[in-house]
N, C-alpha and C. Protein backbone atom coordinates (compact mmCIF):
# COMPACT_ATOMS: atom_id res chain seq x y z
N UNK A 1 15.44 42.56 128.21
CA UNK A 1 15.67 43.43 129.35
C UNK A 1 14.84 44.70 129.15
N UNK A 2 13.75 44.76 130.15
CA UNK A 2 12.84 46.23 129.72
C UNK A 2 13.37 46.93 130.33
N UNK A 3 14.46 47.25 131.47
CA UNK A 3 14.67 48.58 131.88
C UNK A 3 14.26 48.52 133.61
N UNK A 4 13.30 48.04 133.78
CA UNK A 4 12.50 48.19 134.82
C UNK A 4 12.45 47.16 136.03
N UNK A 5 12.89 46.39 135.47
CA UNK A 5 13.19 45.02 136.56
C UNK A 5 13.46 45.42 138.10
N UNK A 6 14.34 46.31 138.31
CA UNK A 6 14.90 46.75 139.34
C UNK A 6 13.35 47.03 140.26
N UNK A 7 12.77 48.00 139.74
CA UNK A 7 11.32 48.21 140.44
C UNK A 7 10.73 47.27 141.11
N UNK A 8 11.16 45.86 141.05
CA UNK A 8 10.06 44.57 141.68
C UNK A 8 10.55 44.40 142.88
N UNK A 9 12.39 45.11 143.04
CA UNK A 9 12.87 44.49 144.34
C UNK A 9 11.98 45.37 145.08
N UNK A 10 11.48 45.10 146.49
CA UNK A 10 10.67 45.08 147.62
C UNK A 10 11.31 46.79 148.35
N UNK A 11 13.07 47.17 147.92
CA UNK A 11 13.39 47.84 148.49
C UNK A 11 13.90 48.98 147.67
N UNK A 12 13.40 48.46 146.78
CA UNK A 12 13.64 50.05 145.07
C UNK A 12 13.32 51.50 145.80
N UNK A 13 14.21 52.35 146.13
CA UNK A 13 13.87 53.73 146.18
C UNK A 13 13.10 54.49 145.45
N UNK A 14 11.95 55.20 145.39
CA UNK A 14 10.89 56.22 145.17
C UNK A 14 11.72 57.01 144.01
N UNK A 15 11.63 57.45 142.52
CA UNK A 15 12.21 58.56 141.53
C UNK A 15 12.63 59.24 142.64
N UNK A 16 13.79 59.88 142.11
CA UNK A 16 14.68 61.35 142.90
C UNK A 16 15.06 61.28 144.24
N UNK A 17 14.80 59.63 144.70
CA UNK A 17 16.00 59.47 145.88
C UNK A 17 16.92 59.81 145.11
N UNK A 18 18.32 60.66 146.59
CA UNK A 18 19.52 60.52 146.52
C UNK A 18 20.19 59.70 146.63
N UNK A 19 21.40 59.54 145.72
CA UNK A 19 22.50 58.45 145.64
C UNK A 19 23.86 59.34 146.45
N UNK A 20 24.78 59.41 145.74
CA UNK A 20 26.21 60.37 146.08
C UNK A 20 26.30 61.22 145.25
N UNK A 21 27.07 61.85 145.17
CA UNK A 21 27.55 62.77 144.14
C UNK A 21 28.26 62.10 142.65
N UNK A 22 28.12 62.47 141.99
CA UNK A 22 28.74 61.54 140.90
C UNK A 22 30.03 61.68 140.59
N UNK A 23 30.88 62.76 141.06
CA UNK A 23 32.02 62.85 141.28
C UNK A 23 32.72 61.84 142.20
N UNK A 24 31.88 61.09 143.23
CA UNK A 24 32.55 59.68 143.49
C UNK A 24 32.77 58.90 143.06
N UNK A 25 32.12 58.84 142.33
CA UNK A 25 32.00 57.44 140.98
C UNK A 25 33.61 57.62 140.56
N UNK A 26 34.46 57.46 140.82
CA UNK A 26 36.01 56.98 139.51
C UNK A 26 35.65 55.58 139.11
N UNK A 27 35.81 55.15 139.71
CA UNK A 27 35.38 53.56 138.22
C UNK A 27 34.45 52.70 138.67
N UNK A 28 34.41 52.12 140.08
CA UNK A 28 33.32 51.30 140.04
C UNK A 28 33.02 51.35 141.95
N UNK A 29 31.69 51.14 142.12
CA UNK A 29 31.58 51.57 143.40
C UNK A 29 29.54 50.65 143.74
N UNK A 30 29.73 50.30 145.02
CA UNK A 30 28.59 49.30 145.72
C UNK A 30 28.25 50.66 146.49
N UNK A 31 27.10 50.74 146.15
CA UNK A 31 26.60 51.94 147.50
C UNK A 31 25.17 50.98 147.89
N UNK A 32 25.25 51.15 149.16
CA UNK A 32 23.56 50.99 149.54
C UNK A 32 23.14 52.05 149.65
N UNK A 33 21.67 51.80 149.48
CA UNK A 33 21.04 53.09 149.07
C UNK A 33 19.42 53.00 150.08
N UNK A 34 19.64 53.93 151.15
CA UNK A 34 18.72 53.24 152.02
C UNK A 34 17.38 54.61 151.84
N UNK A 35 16.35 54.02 151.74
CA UNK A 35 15.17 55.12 151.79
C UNK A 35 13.73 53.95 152.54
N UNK A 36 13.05 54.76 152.78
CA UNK A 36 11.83 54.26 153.57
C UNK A 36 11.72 52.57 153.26
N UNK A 37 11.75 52.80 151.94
CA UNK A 37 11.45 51.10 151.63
C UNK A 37 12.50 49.85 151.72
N UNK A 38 13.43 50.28 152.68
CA UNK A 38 14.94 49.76 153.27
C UNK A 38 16.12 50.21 152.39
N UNK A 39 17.06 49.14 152.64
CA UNK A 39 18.57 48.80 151.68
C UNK A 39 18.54 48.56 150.16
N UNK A 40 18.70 49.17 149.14
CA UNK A 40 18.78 48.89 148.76
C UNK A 40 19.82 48.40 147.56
N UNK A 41 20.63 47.44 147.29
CA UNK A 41 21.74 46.99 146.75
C UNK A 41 22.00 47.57 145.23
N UNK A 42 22.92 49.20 145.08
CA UNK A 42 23.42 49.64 143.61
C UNK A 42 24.67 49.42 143.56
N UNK A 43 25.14 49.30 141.93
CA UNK A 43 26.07 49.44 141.87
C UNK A 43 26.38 50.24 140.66
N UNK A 44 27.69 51.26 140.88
CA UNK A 44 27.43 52.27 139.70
C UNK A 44 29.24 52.01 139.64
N UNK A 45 29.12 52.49 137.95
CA UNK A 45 30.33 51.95 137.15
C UNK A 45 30.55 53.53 135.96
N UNK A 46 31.84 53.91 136.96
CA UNK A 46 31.98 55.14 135.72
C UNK A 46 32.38 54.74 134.12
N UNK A 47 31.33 55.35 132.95
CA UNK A 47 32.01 54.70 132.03
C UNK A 47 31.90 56.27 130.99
N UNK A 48 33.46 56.29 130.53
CA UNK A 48 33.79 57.71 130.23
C UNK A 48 32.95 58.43 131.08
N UNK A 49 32.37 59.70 130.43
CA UNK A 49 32.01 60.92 131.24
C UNK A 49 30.38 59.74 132.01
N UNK A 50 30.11 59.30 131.83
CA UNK A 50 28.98 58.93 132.11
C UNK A 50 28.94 57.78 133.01
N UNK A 51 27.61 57.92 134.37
CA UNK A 51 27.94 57.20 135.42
C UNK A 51 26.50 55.72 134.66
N UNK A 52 26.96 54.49 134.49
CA UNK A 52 26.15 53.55 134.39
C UNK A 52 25.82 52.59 135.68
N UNK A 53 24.20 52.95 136.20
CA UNK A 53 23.74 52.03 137.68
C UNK A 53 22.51 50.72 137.47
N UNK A 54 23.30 49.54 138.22
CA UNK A 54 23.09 48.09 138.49
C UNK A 54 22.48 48.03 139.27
N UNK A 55 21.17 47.17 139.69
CA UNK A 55 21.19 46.20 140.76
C UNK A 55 22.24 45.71 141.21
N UNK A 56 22.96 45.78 142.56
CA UNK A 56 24.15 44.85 142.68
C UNK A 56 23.54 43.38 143.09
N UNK A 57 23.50 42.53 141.93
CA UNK A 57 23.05 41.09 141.97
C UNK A 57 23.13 40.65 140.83
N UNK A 58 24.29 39.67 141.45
CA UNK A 58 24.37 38.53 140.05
C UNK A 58 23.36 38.04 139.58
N UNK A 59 23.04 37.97 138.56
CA UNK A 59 21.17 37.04 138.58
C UNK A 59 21.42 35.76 138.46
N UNK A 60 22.67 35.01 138.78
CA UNK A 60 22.94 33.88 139.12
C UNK A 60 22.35 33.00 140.18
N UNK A 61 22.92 33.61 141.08
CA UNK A 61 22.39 33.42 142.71
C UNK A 61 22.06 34.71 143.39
N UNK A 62 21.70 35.76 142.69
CA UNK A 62 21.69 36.98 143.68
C UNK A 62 22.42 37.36 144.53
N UNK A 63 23.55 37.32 144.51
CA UNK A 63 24.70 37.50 145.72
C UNK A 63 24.99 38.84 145.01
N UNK A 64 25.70 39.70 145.51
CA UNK A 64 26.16 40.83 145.07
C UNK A 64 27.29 40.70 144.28
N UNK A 65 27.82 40.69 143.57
CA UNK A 65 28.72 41.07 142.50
C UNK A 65 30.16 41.18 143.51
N UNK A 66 29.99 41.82 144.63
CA UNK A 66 31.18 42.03 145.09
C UNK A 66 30.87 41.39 146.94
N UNK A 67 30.67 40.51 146.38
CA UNK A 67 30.15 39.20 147.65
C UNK A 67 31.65 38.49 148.59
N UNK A 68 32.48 38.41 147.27
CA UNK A 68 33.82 38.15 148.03
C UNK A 68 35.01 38.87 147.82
N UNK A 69 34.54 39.78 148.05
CA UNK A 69 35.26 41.20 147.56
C UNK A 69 35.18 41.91 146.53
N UNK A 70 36.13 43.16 146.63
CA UNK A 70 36.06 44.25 146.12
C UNK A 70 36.39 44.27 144.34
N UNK A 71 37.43 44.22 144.34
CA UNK A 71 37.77 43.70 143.08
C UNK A 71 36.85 43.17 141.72
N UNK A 72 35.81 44.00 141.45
CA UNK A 72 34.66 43.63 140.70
C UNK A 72 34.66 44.12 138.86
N UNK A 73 35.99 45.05 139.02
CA UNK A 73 35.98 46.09 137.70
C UNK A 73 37.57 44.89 136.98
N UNK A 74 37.11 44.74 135.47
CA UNK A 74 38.18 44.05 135.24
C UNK A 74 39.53 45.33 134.72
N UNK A 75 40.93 44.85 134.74
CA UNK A 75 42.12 45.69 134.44
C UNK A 75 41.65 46.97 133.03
N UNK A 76 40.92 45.84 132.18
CA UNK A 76 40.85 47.53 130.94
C UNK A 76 39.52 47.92 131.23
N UNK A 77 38.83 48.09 132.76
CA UNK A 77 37.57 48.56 133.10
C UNK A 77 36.60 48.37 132.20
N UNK A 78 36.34 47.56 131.10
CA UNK A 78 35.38 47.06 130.50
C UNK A 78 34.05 46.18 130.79
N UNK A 79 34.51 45.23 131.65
CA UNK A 79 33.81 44.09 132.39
C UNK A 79 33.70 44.56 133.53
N UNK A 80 32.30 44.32 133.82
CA UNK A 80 32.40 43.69 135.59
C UNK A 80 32.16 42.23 136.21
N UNK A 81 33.08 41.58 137.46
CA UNK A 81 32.81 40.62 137.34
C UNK A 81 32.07 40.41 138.67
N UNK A 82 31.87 38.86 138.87
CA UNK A 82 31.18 38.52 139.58
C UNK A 82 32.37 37.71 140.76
N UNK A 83 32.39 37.91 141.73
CA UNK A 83 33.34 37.45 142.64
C UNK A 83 33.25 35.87 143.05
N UNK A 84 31.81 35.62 142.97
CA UNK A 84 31.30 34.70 143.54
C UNK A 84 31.52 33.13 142.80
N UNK A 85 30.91 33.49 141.10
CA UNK A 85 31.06 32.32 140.12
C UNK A 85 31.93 33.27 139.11
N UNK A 86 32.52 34.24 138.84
CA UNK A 86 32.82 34.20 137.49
C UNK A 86 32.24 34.80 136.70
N UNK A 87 30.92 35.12 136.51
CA UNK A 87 30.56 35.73 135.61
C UNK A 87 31.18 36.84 135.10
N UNK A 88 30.94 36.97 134.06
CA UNK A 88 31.36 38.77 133.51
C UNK A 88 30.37 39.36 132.42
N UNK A 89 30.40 40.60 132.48
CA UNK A 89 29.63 41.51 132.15
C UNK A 89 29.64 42.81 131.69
N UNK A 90 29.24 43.24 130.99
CA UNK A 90 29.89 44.16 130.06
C UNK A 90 29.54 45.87 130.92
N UNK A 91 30.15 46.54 131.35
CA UNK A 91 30.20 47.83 132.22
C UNK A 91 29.59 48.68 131.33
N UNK A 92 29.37 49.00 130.71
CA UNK A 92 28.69 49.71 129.73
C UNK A 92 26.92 49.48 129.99
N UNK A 93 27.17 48.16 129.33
CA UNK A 93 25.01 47.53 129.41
C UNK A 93 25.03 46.66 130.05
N UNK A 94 25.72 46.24 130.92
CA UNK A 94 25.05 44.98 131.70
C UNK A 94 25.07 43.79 131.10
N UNK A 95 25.06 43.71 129.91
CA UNK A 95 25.10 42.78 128.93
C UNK A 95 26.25 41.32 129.81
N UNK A 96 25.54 39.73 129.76
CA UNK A 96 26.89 38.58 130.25
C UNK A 96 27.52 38.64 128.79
N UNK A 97 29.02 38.47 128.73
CA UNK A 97 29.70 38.45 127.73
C UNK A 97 30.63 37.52 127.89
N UNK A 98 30.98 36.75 129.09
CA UNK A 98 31.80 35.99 129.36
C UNK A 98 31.44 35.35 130.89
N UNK A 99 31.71 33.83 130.61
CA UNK A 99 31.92 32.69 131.69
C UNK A 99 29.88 32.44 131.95
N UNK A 100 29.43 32.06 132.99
CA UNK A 100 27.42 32.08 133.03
C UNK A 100 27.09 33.25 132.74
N UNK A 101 27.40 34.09 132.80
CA UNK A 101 26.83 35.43 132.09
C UNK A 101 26.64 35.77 131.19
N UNK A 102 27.47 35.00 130.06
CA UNK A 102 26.55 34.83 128.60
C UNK A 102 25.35 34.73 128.55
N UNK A 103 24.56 35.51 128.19
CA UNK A 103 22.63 34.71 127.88
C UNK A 103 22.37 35.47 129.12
N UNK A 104 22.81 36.12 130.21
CA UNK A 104 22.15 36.93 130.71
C UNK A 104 22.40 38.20 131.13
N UNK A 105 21.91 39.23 132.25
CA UNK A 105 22.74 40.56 132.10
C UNK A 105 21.80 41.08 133.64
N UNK A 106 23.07 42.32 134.00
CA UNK A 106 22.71 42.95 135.07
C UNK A 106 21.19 43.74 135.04
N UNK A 107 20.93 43.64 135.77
CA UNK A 107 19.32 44.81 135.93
C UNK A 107 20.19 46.24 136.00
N UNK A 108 19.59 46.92 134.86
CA UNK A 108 19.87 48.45 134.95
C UNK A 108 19.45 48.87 135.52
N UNK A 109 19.65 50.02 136.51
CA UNK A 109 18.47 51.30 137.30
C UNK A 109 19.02 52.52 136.18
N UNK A 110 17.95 53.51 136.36
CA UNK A 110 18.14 54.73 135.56
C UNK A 110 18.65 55.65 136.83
N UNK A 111 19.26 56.31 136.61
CA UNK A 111 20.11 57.31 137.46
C UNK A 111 20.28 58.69 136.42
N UNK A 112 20.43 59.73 137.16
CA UNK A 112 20.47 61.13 136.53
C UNK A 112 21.04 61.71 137.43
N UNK A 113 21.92 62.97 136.75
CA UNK A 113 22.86 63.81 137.92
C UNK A 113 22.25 65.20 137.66
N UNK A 114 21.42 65.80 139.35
CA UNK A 114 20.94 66.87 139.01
C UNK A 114 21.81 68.19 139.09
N UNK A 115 21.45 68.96 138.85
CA UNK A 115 22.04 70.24 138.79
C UNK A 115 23.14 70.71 139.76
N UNK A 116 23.23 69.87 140.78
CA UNK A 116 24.08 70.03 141.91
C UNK A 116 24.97 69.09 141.80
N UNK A 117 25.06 67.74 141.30
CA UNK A 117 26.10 67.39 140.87
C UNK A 117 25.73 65.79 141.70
N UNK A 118 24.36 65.34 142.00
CA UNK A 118 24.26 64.79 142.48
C UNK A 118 23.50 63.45 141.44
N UNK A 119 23.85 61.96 141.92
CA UNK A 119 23.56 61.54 141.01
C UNK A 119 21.77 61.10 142.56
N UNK A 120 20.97 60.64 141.37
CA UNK A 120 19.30 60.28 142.05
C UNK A 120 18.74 59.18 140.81
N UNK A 121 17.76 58.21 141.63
CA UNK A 121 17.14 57.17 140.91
C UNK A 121 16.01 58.24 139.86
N UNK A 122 15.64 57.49 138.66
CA UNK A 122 15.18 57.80 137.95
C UNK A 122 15.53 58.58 136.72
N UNK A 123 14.78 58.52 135.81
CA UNK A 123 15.34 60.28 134.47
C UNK A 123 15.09 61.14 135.01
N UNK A 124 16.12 62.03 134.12
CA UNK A 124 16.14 63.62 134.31
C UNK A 124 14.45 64.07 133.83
């Protein structure tokens, strides 16, 4: 996993698009994220003080993670799962840790919260 994967989708937002505020983030949350280059499918997962952001796509079938609902964060917020097949995945790195998601893992985006409290694609 280099980090960068996310960049190939067709609709990756430009460094220092805006996301939300990161004070929305409580545990797990699907935002689309729309800028010139369309929709594009995140998903961000509060983990302790720190907000961690997904491609929302299983790399199964590419369906979104929360394809048949909401319910995507497991009870001790560790995992995220996949609604669709099952998969699970570790909320932290993306890492599959359980069910087809073993052997593979979410696409990270880099996200940073600027000075205003806002979280945006790319590093600080």
């Amino acid at each position: 996993m280099d980090g960068e994967a996310w960049r190939a989708y067709a609709s990756a937002p430009p460094d220092g698009t805006p996301v939300i505020a990161a004070s929305e983030v409580e545990t797990v949350r699907s935002v689309p994220v729309v800028s010139p280059r369309g929709e594009f499918p995140l998903l961000l997962v509060r983990v302790g003080t720190a907000v961690a952001a997904y491609v929302n796509a299983c790399p199964h079938q590419y369906l979104p993670l929360d394809y048949r609902g909401p319910q995507i964060l497991s009870a001790d917020g560790a995992r995220l799962l996949c609604t669709s097949h099952g998969a699970q995945y570790d909320a932290a790195t993306g890492e599959g840790v359980a069910g087809v998601g073993l052997g593979c893992s979410l696409d990270p985006v880099p996200v940073h919260t600027d000075a205003d409290g806002l979280l945006r694609f790319g590093r600080a």
